[in-house]
N, C-alpha and C. Protein backbone atom coordinates (compact mmCIF):
# COMPACT_ATOMS: atom_id res chain seq x y z
N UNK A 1 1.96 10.97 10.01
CA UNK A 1 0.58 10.68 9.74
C UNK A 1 -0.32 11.78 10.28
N UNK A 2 0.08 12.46 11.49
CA UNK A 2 -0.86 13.56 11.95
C UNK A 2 -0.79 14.65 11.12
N UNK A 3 0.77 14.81 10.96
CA UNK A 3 1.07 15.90 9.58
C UNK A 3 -0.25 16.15 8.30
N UNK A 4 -0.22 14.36 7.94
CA UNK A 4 -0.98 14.28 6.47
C UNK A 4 -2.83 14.50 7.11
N UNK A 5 -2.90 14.06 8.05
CA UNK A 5 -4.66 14.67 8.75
C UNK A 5 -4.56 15.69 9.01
N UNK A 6 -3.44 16.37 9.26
CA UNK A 6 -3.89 17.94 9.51
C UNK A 6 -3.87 19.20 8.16
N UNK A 7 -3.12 18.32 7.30
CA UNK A 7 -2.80 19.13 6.09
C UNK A 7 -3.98 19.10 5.25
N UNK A 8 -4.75 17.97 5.13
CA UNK A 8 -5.50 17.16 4.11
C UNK A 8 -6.88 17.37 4.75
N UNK A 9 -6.86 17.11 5.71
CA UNK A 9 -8.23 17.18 6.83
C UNK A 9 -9.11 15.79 6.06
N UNK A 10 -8.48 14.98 5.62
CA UNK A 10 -8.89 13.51 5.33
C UNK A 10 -8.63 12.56 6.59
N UNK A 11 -9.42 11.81 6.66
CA UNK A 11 -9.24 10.96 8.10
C UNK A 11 -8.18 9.82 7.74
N UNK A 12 -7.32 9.23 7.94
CA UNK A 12 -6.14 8.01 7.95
C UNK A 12 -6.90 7.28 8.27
N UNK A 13 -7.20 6.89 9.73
CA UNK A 13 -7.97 5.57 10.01
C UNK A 13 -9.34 4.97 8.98
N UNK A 14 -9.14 4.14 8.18
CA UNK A 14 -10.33 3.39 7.87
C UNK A 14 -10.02 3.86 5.95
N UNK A 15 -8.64 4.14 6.07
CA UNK A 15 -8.76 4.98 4.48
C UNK A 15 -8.11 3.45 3.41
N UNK A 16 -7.67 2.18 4.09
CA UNK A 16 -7.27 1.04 3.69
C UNK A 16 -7.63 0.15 4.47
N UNK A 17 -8.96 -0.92 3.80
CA UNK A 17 -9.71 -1.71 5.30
C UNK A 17 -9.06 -3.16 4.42
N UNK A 18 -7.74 -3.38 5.24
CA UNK A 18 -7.08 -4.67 4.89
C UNK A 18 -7.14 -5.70 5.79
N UNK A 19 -7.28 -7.12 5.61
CA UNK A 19 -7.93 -7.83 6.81
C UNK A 19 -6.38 -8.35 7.40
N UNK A 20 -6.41 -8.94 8.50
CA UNK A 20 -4.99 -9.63 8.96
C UNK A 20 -4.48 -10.42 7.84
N UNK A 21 -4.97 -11.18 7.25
CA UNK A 21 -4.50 -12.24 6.38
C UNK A 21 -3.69 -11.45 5.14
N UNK A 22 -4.12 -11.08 4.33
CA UNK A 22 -3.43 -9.75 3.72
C UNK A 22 -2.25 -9.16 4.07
N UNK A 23 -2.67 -8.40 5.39
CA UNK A 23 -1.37 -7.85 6.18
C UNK A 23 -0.52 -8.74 6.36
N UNK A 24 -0.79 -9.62 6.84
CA UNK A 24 0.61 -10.92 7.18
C UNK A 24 1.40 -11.32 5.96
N UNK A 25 0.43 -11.18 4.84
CA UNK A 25 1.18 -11.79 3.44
C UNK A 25 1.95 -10.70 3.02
N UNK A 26 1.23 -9.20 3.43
CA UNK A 26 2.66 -8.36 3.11
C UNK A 26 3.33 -8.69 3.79
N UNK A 27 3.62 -8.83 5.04
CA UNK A 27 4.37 -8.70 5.69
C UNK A 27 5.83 -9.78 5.32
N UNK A 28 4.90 -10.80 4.60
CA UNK A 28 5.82 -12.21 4.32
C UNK A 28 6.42 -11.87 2.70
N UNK A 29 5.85 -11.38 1.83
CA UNK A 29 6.70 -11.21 0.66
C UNK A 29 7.20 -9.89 0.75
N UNK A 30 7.57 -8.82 1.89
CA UNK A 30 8.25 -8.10 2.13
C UNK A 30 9.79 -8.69 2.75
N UNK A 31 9.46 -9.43 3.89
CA UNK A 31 10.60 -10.17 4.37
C UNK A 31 11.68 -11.16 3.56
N UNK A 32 10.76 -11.70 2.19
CA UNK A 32 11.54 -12.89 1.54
C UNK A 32 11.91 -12.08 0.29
N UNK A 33 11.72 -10.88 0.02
CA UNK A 33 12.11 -9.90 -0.99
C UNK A 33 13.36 -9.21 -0.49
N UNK A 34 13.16 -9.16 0.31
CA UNK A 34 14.09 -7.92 1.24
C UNK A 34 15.26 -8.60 1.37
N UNK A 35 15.07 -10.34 1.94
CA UNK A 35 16.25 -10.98 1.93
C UNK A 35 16.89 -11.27 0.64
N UNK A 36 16.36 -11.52 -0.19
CA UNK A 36 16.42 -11.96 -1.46
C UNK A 36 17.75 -10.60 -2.23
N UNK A 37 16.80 -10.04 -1.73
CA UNK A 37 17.38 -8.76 -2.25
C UNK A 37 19.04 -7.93 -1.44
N UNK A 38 18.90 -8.60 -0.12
CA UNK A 38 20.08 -8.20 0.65
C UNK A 38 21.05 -9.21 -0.03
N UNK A 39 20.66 -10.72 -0.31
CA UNK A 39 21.61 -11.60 -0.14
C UNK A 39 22.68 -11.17 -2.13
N UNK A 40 21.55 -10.66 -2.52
CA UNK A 40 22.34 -10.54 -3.99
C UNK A 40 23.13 -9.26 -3.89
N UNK A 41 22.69 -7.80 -3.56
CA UNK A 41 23.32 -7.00 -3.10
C UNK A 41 24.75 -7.00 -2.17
N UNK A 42 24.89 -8.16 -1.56
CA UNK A 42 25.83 -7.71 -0.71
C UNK A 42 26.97 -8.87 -0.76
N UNK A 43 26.90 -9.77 -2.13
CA UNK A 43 27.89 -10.52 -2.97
C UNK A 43 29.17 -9.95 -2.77
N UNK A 44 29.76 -10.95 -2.30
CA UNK A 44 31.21 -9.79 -2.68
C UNK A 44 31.96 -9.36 -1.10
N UNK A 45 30.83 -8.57 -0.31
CA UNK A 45 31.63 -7.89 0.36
C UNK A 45 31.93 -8.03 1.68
N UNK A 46 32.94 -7.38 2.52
CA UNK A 46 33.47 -8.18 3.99
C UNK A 46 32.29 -8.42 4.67
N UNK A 47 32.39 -9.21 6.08
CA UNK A 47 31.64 -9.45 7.03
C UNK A 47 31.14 -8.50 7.83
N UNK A 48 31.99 -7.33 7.93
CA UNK A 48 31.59 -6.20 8.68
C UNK A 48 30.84 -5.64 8.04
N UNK A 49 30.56 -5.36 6.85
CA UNK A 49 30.35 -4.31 6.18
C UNK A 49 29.03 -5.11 5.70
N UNK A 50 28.50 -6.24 5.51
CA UNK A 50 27.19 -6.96 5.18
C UNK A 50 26.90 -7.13 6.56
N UNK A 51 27.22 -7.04 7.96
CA UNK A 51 26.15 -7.25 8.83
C UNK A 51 25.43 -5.73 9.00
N UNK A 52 26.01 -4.50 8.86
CA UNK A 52 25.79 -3.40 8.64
C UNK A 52 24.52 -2.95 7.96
N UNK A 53 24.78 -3.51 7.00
CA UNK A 53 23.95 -3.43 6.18
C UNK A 53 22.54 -4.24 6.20
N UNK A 54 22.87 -5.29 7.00
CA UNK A 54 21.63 -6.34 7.10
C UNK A 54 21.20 -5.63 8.26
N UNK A 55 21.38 -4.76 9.31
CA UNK A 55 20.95 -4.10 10.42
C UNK A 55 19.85 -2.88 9.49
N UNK A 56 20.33 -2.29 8.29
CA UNK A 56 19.53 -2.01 7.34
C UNK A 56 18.48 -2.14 7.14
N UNK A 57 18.36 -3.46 6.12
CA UNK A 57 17.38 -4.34 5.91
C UNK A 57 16.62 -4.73 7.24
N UNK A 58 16.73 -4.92 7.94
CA UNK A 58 16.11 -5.51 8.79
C UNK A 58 15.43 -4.53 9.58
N UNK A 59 15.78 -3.36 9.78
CA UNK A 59 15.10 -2.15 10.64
C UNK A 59 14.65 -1.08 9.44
N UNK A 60 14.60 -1.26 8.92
CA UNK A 60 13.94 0.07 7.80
C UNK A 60 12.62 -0.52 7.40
N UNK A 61 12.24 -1.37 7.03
CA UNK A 61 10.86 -1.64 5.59
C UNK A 61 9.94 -1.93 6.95
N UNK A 62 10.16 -2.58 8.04
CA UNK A 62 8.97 -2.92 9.37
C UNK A 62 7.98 -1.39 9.77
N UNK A 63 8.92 -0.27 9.64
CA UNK A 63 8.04 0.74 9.48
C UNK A 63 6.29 1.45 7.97
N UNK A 64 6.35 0.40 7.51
CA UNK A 64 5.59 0.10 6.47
C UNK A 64 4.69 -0.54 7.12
N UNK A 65 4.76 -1.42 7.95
CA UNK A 65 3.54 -2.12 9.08
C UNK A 65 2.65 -1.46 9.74
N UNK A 66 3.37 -0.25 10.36
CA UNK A 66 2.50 0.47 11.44
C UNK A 66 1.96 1.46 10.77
N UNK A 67 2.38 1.72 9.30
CA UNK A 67 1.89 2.96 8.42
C UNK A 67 0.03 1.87 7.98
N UNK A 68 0.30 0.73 7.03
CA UNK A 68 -0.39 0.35 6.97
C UNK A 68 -1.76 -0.09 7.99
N UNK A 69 -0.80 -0.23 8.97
CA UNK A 69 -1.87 -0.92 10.22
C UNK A 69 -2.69 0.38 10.77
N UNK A 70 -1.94 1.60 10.71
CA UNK A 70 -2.98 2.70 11.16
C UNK A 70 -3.85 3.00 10.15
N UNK A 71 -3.85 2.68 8.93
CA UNK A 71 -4.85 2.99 7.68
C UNK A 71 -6.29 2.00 7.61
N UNK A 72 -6.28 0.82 8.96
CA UNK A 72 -6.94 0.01 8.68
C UNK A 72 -7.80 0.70 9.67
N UNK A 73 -9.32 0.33 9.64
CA UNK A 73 -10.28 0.78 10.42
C UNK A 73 -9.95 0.86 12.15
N UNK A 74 -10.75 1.80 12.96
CA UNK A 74 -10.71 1.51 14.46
C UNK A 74 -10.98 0.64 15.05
N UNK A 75 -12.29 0.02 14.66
CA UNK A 75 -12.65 -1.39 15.45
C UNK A 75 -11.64 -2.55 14.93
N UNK A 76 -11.09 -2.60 13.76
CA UNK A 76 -9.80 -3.80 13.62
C UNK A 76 -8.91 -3.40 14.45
N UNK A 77 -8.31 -2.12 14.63
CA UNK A 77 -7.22 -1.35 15.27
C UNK A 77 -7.00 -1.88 16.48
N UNK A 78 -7.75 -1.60 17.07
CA UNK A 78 -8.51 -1.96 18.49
C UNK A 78 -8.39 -3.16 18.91
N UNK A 79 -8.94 -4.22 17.94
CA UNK A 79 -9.57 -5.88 18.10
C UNK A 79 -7.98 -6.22 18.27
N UNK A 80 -7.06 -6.31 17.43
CA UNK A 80 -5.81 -6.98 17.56
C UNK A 80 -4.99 -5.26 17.40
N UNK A 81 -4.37 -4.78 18.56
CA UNK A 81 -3.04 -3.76 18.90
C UNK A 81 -1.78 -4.31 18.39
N UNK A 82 -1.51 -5.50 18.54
CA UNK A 82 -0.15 -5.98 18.49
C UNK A 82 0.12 -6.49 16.95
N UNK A 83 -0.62 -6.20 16.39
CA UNK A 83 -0.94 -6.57 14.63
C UNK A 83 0.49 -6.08 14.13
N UNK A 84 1.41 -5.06 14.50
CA UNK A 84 2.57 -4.72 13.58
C UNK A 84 3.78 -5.40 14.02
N UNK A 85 3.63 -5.24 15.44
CA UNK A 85 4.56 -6.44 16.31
C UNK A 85 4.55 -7.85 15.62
N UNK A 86 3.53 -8.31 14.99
CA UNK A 86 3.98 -9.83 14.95
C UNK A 86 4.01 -9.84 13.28
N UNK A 87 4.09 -8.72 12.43
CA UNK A 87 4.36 -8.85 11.58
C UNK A 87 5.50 -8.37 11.09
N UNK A 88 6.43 -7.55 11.86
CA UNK A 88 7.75 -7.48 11.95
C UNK A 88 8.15 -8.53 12.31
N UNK A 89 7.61 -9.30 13.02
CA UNK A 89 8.30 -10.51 13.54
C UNK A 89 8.20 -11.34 12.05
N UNK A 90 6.94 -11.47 11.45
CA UNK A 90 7.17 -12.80 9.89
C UNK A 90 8.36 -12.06 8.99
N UNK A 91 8.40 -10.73 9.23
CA UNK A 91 9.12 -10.01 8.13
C UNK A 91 10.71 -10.69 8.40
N UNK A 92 11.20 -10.28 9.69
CA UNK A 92 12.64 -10.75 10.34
C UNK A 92 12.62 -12.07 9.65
N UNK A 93 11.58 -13.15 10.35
CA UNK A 93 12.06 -14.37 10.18
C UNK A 93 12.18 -14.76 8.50
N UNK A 94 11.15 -14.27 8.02
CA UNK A 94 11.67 -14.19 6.54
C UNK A 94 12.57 -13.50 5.75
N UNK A 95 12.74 -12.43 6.33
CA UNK A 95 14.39 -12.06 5.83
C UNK A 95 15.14 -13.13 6.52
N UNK A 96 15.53 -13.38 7.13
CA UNK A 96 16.47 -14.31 8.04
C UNK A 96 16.60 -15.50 7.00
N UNK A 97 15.84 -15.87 6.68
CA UNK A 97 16.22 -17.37 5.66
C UNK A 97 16.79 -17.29 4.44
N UNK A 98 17.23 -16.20 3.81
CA UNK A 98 18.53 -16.57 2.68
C UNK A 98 19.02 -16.18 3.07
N UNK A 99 19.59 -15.35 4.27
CA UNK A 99 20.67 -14.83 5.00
C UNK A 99 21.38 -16.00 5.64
N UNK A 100 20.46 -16.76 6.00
CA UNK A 100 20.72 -17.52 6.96
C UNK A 100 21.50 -19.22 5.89
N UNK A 101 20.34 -19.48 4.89
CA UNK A 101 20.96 -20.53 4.14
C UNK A 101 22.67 -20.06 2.83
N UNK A 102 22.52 -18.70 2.99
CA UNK A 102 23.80 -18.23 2.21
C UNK A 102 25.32 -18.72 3.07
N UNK A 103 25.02 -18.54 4.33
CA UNK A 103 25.96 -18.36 5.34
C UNK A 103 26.36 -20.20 5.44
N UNK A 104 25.12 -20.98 5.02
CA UNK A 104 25.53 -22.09 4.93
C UNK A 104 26.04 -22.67 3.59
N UNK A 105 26.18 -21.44 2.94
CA UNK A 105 27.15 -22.36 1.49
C UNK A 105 25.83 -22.48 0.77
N UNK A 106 24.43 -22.57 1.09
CA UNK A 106 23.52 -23.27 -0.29
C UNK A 106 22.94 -22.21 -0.81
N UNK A 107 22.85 -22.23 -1.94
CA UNK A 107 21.49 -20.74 -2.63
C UNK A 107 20.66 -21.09 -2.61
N UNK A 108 19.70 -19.91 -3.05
CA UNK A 108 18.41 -20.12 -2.97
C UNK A 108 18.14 -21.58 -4.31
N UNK A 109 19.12 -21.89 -5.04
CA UNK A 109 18.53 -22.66 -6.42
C UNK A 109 18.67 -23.91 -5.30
N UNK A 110 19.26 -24.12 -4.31
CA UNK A 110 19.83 -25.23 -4.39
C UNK A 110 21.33 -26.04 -3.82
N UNK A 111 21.51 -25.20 -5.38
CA UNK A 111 22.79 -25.90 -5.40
C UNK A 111 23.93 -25.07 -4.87
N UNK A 112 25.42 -26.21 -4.25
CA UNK A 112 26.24 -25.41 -3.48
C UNK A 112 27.02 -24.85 -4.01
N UNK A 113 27.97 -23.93 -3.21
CA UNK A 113 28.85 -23.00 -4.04
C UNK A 113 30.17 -23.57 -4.02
């Protein structure tokens, strides 16, 4: 991000004024996409090799938080610091739930396997 202010000489802070509520909802159809998306992807294959991969999912897309969260103005910046922290946290827990109901035999429809 200092890269793109020093290249651009455009300011980052205040260049996306998104309110918490917003942010949290990315944060939540990022997490239930992501799972969604791990649990169909990784059909099929051993246990070792899908927790691997869910270490993946789960540590890659949370960096999208702190990109966004620095684009939001200074005085929001400021008001709530911990704004990416607890939205990695909705992201986890929402990835976590078809991971979590697969492992119990049910899909997302429902019905069991």
């Amino acid at each position: 991000m200092a890269l793109f202010v020093q290249l651009t000489g455009l300011p980052f802070a205040g260049s996306l004024p998104m309110g918490l509520y917003q942010f949290y909802g990315v944060a939540a159809f990022l997490g239930w996409l992501s799972g969604n998306v791990y649990v169909y992807r990784t059909r099929g294959l051993p246990g070792a090799l899908r927790r691997r991969i869910l270490l993946v999912y789960l540590l890659g897309p949370p960096g999208i938080f702190y990109i966004l969260r620095s684009m939001a103005p200074i005085t929001s910046q400021i008001a709530v610091p911990l704004a990416p922290v607890y939205a990695t946290a909705v992201f986890a827990m929402l990835l976590l739930v078809p991971v979590t109901l697969r492992s119990t035999g049910v899909e997302s429809t429902g019905a069991r396997r």
